[in-house]
ModelCIF file with pLDDT and N, C-alpha, C, O atoms, coordinates in Angstrom:
data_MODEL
#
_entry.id   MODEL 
#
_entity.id                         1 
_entity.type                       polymer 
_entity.pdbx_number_of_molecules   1 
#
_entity_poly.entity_id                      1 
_entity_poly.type                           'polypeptide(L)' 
_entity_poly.nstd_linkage                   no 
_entity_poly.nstd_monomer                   no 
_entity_poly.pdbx_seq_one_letter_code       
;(UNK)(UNK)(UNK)(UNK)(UNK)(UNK)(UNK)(UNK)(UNK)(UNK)(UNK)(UNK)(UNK)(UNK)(UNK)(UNK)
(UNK)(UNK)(UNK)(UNK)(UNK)(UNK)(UNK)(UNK)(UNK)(UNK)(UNK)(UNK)(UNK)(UNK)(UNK)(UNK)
(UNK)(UNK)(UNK)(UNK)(UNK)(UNK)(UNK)(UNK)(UNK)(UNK)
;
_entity_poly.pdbx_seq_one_letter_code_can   XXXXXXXXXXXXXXXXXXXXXXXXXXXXXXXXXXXXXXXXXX 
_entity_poly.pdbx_strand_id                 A 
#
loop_
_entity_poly_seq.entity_id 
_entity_poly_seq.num 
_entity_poly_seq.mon_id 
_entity_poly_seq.hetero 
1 1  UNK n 
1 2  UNK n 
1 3  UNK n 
1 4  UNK n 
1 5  UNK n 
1 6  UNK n 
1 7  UNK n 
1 8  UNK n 
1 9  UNK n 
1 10 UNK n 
1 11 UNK n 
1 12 UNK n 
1 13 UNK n 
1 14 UNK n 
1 15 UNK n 
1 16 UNK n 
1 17 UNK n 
1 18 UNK n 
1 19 UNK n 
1 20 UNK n 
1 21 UNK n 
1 22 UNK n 
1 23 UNK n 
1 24 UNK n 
1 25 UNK n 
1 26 UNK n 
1 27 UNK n 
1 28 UNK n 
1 29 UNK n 
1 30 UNK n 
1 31 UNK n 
1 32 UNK n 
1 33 UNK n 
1 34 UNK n 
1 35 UNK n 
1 36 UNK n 
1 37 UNK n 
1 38 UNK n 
1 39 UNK n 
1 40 UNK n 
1 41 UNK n 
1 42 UNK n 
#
_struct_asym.id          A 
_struct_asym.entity_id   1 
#
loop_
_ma_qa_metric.id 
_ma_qa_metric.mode 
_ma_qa_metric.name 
_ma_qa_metric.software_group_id 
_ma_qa_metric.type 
1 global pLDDT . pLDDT 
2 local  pLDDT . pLDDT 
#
_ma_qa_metric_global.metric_id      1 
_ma_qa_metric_global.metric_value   87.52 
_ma_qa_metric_global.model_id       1 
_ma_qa_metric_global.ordinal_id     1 
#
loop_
_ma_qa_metric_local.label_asym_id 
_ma_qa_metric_local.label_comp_id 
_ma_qa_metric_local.label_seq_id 
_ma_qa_metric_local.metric_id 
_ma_qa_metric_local.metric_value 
_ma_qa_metric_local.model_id 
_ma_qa_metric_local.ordinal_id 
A UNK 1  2 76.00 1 1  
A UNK 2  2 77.00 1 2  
A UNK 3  2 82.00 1 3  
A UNK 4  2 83.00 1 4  
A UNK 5  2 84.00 1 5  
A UNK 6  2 88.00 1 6  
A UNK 7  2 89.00 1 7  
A UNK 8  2 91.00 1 8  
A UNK 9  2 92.00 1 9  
A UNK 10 2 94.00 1 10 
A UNK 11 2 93.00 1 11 
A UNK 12 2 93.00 1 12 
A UNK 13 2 94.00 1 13 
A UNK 14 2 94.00 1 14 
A UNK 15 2 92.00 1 15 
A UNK 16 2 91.00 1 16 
A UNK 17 2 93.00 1 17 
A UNK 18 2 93.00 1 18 
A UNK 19 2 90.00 1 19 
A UNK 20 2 90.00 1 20 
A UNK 21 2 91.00 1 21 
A UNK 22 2 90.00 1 22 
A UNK 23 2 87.00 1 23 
A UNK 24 2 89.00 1 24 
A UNK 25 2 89.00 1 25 
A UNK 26 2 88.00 1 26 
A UNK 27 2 86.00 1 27 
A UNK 28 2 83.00 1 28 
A UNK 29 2 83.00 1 29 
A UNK 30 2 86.00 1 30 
A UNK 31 2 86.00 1 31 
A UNK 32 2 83.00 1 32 
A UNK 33 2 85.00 1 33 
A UNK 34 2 87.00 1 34 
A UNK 35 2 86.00 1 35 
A UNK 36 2 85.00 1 36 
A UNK 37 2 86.00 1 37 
A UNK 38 2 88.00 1 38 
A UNK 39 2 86.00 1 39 
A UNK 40 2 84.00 1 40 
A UNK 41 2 85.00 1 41 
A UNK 42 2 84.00 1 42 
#
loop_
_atom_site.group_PDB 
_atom_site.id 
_atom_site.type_symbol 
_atom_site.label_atom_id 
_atom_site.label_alt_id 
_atom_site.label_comp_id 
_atom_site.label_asym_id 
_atom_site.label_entity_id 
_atom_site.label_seq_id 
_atom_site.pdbx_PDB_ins_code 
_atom_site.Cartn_x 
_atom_site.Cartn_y 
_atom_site.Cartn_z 
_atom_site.occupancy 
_atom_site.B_iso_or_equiv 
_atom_site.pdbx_formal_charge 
_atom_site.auth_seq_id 
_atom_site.auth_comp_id 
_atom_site.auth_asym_id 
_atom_site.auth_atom_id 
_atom_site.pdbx_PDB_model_num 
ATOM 1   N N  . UNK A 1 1  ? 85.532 129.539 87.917 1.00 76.00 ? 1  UNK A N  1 
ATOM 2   C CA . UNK A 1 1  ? 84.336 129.212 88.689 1.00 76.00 ? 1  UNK A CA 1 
ATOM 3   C C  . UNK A 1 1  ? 83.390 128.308 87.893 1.00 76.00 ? 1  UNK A C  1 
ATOM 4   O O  . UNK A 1 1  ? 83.140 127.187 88.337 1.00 76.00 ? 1  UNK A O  1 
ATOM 5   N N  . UNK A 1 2  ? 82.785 128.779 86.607 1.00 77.00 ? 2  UNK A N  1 
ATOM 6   C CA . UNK A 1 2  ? 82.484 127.644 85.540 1.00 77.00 ? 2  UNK A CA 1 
ATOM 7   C C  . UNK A 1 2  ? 83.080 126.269 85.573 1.00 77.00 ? 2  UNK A C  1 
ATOM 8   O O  . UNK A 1 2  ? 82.417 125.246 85.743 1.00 77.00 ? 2  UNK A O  1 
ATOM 9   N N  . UNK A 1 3  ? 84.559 126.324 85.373 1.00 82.00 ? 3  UNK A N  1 
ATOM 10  C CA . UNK A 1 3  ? 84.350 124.944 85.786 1.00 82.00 ? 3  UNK A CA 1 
ATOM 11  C C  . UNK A 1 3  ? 84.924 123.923 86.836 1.00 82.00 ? 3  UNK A C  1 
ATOM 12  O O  . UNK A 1 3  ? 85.272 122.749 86.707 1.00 82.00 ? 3  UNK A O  1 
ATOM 13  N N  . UNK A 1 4  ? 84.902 124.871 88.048 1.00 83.00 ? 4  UNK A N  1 
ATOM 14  C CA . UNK A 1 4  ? 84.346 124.131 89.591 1.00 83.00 ? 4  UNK A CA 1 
ATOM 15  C C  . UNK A 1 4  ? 82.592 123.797 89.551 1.00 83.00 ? 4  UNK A C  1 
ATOM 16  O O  . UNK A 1 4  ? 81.971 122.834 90.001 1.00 83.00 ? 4  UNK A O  1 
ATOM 17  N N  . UNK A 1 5  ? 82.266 124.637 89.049 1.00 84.00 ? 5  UNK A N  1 
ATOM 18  C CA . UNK A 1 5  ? 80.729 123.863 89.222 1.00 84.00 ? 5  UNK A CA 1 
ATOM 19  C C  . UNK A 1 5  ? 80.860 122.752 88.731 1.00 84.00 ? 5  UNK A C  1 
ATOM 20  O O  . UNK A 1 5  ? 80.661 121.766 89.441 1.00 84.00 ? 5  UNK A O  1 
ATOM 21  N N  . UNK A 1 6  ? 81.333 122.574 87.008 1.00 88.00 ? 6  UNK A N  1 
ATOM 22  C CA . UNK A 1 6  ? 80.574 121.890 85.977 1.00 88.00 ? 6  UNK A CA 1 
ATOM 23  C C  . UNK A 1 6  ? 81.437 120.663 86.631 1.00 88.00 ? 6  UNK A C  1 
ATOM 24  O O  . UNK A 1 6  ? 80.845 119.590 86.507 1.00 88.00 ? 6  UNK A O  1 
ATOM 25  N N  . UNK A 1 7  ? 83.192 120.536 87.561 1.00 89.00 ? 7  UNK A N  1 
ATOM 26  C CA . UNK A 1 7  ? 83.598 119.443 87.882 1.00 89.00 ? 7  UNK A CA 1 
ATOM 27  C C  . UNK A 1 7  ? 82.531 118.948 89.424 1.00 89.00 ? 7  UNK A C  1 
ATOM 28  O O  . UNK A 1 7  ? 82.396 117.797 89.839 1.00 89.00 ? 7  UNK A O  1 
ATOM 29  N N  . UNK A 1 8  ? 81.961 120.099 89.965 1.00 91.00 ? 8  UNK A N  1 
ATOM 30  C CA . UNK A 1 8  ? 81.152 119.425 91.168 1.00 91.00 ? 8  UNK A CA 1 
ATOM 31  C C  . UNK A 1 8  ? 79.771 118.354 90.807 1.00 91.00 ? 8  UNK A C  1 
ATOM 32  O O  . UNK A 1 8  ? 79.507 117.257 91.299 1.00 91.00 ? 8  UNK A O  1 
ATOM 33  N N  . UNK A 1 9  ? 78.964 119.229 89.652 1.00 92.00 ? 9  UNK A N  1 
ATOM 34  C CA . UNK A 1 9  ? 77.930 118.415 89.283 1.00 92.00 ? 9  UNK A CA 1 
ATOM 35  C C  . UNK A 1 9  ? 78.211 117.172 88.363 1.00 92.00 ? 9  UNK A C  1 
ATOM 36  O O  . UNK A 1 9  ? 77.585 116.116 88.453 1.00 92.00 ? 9  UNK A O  1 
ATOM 37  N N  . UNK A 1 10 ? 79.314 117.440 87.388 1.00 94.00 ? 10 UNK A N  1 
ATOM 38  C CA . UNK A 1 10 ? 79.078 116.041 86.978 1.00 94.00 ? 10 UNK A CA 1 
ATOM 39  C C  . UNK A 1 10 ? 80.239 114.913 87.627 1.00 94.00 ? 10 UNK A C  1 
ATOM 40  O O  . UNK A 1 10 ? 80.543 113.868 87.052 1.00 94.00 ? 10 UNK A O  1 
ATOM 41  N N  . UNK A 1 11 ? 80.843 115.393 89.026 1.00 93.00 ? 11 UNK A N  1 
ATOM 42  C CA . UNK A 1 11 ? 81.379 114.301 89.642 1.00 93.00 ? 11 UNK A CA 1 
ATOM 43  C C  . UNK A 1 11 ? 80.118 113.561 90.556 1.00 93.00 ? 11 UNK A C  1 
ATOM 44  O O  . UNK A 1 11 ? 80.079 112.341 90.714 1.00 93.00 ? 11 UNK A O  1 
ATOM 45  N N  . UNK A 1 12 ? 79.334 114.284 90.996 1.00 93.00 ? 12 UNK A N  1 
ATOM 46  C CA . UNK A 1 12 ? 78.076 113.814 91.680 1.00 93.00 ? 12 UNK A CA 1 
ATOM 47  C C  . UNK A 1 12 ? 77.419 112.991 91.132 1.00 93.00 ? 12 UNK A C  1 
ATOM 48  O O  . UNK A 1 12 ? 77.073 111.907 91.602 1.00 93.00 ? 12 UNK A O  1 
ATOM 49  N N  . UNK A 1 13 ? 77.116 113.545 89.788 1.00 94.00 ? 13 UNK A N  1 
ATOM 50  C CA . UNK A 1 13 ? 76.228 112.627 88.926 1.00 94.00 ? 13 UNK A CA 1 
ATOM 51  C C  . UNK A 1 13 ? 76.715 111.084 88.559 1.00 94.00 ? 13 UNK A C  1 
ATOM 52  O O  . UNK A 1 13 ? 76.052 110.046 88.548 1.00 94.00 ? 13 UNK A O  1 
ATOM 53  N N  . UNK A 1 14 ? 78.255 111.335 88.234 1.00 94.00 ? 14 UNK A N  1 
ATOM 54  C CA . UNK A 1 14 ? 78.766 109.789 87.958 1.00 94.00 ? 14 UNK A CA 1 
ATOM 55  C C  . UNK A 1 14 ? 79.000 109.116 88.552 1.00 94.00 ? 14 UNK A C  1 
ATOM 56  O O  . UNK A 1 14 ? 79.252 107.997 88.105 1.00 94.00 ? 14 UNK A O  1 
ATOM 57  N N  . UNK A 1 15 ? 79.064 109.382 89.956 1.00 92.00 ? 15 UNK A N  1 
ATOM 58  C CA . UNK A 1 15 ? 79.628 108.256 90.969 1.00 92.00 ? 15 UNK A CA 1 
ATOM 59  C C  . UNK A 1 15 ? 78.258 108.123 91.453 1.00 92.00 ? 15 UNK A C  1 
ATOM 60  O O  . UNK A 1 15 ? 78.021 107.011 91.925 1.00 92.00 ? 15 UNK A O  1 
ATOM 61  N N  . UNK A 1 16 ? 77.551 108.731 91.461 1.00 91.00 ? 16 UNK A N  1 
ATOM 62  C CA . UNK A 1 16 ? 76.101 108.084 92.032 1.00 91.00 ? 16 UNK A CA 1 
ATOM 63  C C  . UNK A 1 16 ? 75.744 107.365 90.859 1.00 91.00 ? 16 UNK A C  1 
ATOM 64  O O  . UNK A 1 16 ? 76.131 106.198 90.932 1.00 91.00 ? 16 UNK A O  1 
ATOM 65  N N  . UNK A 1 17 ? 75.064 107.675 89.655 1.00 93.00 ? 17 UNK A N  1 
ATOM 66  C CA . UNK A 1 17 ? 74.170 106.963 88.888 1.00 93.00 ? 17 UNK A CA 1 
ATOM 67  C C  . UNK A 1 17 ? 74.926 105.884 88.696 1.00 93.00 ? 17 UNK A C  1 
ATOM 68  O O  . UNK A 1 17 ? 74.469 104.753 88.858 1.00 93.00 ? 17 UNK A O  1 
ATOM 69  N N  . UNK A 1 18 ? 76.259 106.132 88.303 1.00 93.00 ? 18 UNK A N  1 
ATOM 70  C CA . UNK A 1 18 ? 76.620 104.850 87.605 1.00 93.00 ? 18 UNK A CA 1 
ATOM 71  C C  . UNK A 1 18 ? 77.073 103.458 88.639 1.00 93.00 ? 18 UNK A C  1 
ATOM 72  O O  . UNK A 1 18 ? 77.515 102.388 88.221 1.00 93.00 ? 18 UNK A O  1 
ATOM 73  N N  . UNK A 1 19 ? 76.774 103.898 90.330 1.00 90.00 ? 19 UNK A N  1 
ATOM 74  C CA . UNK A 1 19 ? 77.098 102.834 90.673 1.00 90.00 ? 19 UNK A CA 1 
ATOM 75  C C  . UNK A 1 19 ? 75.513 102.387 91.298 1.00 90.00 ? 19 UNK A C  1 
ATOM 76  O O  . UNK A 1 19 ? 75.333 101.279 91.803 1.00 90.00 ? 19 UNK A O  1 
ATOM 77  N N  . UNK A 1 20 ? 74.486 103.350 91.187 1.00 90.00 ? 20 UNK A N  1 
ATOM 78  C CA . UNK A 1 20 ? 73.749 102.500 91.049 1.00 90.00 ? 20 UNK A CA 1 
ATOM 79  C C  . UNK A 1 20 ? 72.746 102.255 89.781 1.00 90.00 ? 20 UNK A C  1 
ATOM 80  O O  . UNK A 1 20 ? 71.524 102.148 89.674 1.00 90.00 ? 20 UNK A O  1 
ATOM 81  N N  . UNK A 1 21 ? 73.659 102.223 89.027 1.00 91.00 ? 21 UNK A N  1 
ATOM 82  C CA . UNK A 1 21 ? 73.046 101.292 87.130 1.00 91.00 ? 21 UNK A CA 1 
ATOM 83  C C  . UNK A 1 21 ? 73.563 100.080 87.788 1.00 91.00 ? 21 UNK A C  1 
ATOM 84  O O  . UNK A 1 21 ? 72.823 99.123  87.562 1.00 91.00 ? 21 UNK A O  1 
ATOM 85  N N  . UNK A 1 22 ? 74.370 99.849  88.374 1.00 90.00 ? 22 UNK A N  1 
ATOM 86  C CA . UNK A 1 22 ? 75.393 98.982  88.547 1.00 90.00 ? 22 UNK A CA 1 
ATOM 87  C C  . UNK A 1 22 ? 74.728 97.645  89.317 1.00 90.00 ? 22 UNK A C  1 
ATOM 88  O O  . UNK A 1 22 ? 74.656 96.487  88.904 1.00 90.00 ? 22 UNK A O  1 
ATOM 89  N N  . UNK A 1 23 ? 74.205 98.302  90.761 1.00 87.00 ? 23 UNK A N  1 
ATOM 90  C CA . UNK A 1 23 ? 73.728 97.809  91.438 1.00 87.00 ? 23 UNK A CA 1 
ATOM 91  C C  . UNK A 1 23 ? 72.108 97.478  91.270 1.00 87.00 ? 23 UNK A C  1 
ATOM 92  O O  . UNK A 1 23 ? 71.707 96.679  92.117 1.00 87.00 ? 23 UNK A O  1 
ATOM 93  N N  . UNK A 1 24 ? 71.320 97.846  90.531 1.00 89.00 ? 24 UNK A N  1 
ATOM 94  C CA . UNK A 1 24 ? 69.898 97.366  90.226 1.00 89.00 ? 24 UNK A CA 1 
ATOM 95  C C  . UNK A 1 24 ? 70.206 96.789  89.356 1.00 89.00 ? 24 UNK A C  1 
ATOM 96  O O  . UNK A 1 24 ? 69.121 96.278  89.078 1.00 89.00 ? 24 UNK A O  1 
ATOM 97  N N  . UNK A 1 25 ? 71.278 96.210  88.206 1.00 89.00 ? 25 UNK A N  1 
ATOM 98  C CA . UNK A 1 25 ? 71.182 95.504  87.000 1.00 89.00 ? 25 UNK A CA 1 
ATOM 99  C C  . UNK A 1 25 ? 71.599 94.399  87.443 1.00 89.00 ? 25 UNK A C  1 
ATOM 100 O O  . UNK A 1 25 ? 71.410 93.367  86.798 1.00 89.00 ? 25 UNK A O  1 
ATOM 101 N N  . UNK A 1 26 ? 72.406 94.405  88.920 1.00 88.00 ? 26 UNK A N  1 
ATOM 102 C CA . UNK A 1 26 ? 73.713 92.801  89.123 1.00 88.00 ? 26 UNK A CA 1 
ATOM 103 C C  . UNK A 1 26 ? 72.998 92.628  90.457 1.00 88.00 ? 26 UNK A C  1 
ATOM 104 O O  . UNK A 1 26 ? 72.478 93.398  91.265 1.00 88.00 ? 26 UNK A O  1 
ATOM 105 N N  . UNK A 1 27 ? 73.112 91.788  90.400 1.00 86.00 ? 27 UNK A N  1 
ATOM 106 C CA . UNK A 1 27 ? 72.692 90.617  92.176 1.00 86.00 ? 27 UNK A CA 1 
ATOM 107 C C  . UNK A 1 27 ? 73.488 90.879  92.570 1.00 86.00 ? 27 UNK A C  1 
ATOM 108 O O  . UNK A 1 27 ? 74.433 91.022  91.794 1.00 86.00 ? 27 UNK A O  1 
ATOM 109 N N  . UNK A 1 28 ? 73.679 91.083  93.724 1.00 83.00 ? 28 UNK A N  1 
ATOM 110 C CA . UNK A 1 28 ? 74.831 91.070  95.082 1.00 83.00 ? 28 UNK A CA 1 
ATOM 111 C C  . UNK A 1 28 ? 75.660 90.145  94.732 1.00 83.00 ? 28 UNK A C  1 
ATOM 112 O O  . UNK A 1 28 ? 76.764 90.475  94.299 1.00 83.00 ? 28 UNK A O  1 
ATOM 113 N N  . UNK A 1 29 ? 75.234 88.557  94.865 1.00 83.00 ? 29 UNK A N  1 
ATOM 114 C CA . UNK A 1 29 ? 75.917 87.523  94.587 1.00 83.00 ? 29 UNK A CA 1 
ATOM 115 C C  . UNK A 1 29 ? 76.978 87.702  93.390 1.00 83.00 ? 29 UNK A C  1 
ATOM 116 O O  . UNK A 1 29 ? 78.200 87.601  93.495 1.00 83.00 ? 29 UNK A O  1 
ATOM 117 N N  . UNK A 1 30 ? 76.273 87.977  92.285 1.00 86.00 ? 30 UNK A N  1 
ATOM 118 C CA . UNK A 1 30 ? 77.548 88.385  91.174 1.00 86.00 ? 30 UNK A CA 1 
ATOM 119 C C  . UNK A 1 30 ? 78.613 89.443  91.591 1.00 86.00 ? 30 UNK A C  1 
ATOM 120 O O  . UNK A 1 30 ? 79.789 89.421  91.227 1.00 86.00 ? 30 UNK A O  1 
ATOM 121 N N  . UNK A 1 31 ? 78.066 90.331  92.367 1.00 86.00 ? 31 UNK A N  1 
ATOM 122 C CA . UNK A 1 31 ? 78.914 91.496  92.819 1.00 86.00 ? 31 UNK A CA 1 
ATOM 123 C C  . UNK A 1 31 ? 80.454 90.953  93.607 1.00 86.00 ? 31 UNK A C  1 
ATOM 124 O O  . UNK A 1 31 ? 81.627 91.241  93.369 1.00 86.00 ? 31 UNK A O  1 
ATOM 125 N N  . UNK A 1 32 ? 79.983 90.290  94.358 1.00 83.00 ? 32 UNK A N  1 
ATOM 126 C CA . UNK A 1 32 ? 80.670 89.490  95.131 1.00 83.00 ? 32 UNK A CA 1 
ATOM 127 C C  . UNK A 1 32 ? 81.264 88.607  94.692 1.00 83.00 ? 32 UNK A C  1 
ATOM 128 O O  . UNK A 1 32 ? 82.383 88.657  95.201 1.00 83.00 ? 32 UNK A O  1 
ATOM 129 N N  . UNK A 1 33 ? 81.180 87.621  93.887 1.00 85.00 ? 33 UNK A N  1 
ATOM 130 C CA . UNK A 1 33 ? 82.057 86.964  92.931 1.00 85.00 ? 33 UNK A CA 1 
ATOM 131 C C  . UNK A 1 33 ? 82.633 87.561  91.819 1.00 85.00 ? 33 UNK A C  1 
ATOM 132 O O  . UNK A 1 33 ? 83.415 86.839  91.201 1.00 85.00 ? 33 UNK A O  1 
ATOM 133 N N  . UNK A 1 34 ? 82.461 88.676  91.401 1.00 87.00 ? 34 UNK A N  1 
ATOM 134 C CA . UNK A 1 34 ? 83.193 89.489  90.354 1.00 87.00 ? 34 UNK A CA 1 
ATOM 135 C C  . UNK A 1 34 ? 84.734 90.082  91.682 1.00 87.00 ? 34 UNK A C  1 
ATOM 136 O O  . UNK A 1 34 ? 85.950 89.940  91.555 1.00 87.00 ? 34 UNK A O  1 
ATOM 137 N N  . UNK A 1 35 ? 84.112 90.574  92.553 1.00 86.00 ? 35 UNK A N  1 
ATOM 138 C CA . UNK A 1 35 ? 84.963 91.501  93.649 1.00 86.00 ? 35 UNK A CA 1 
ATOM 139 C C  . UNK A 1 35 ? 86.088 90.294  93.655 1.00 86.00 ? 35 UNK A C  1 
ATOM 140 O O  . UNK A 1 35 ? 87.123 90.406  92.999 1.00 86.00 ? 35 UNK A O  1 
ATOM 141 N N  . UNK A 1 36 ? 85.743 88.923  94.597 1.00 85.00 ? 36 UNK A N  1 
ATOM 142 C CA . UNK A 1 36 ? 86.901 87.331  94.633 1.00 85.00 ? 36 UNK A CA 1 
ATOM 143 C C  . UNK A 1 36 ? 87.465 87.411  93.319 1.00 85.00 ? 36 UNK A C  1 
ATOM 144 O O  . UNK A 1 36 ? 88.677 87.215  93.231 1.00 85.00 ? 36 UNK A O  1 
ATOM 145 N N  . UNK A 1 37 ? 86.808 87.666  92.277 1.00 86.00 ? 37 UNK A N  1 
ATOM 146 C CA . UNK A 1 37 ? 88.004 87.009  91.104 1.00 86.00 ? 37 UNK A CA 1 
ATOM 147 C C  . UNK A 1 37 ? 88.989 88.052  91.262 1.00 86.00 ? 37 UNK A C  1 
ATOM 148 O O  . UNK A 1 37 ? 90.127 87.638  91.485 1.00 86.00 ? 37 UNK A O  1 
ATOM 149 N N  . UNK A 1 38 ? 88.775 89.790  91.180 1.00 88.00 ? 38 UNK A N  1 
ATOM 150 C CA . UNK A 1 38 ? 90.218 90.424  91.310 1.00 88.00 ? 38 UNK A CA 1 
ATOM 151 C C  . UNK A 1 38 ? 90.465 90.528  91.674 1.00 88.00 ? 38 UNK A C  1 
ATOM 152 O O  . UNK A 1 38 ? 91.389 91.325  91.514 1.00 88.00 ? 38 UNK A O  1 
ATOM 153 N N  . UNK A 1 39 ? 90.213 89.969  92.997 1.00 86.00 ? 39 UNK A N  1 
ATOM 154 C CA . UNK A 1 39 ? 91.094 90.177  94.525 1.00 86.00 ? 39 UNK A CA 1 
ATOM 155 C C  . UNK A 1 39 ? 92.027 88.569  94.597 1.00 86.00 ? 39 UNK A C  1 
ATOM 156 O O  . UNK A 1 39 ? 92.691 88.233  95.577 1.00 86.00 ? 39 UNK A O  1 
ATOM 157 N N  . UNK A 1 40 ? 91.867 87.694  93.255 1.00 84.00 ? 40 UNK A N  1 
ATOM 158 C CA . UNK A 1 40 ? 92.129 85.993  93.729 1.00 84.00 ? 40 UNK A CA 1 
ATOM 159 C C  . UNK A 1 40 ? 93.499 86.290  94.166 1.00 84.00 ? 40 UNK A C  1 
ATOM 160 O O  . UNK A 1 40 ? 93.849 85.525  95.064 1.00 84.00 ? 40 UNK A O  1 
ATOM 161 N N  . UNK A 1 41 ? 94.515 87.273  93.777 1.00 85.00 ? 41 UNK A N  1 
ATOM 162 C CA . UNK A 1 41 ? 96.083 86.897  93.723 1.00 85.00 ? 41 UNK A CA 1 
ATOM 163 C C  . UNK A 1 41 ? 96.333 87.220  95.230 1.00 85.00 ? 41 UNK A C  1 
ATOM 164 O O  . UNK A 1 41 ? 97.453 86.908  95.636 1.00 85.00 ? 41 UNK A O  1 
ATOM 165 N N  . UNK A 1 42 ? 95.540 87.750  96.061 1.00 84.00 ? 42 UNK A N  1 
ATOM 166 C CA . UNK A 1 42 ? 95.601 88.374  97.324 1.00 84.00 ? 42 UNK A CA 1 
ATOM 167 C C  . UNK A 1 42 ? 95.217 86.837  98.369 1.00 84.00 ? 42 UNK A C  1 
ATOM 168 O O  . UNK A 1 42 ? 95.166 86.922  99.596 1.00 84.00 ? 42 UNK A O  1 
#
């Protein structure tokens, strides 16, 4: 039970904060041209 919590809270925590560190540090525009370059072979 310990660690179902400790995997519930810190899966919450990382997929939120770190995608938005992500998103207040980068312009959309870069977002979007980072996304085209690894998608170019497609």
């Amino acid at each position: 039970s310990a660690e179902l919590g400790i995997k519930t809270s810190t899966l919450i925590f990382t997929v939120i904060h770190s995608v938005n560190l992500i998103l207040i540090t980068t312009p959309p525009e870069d977002l979007v041209w980072a996304i085209r370059w690894f998608f170019a072979p497609l």
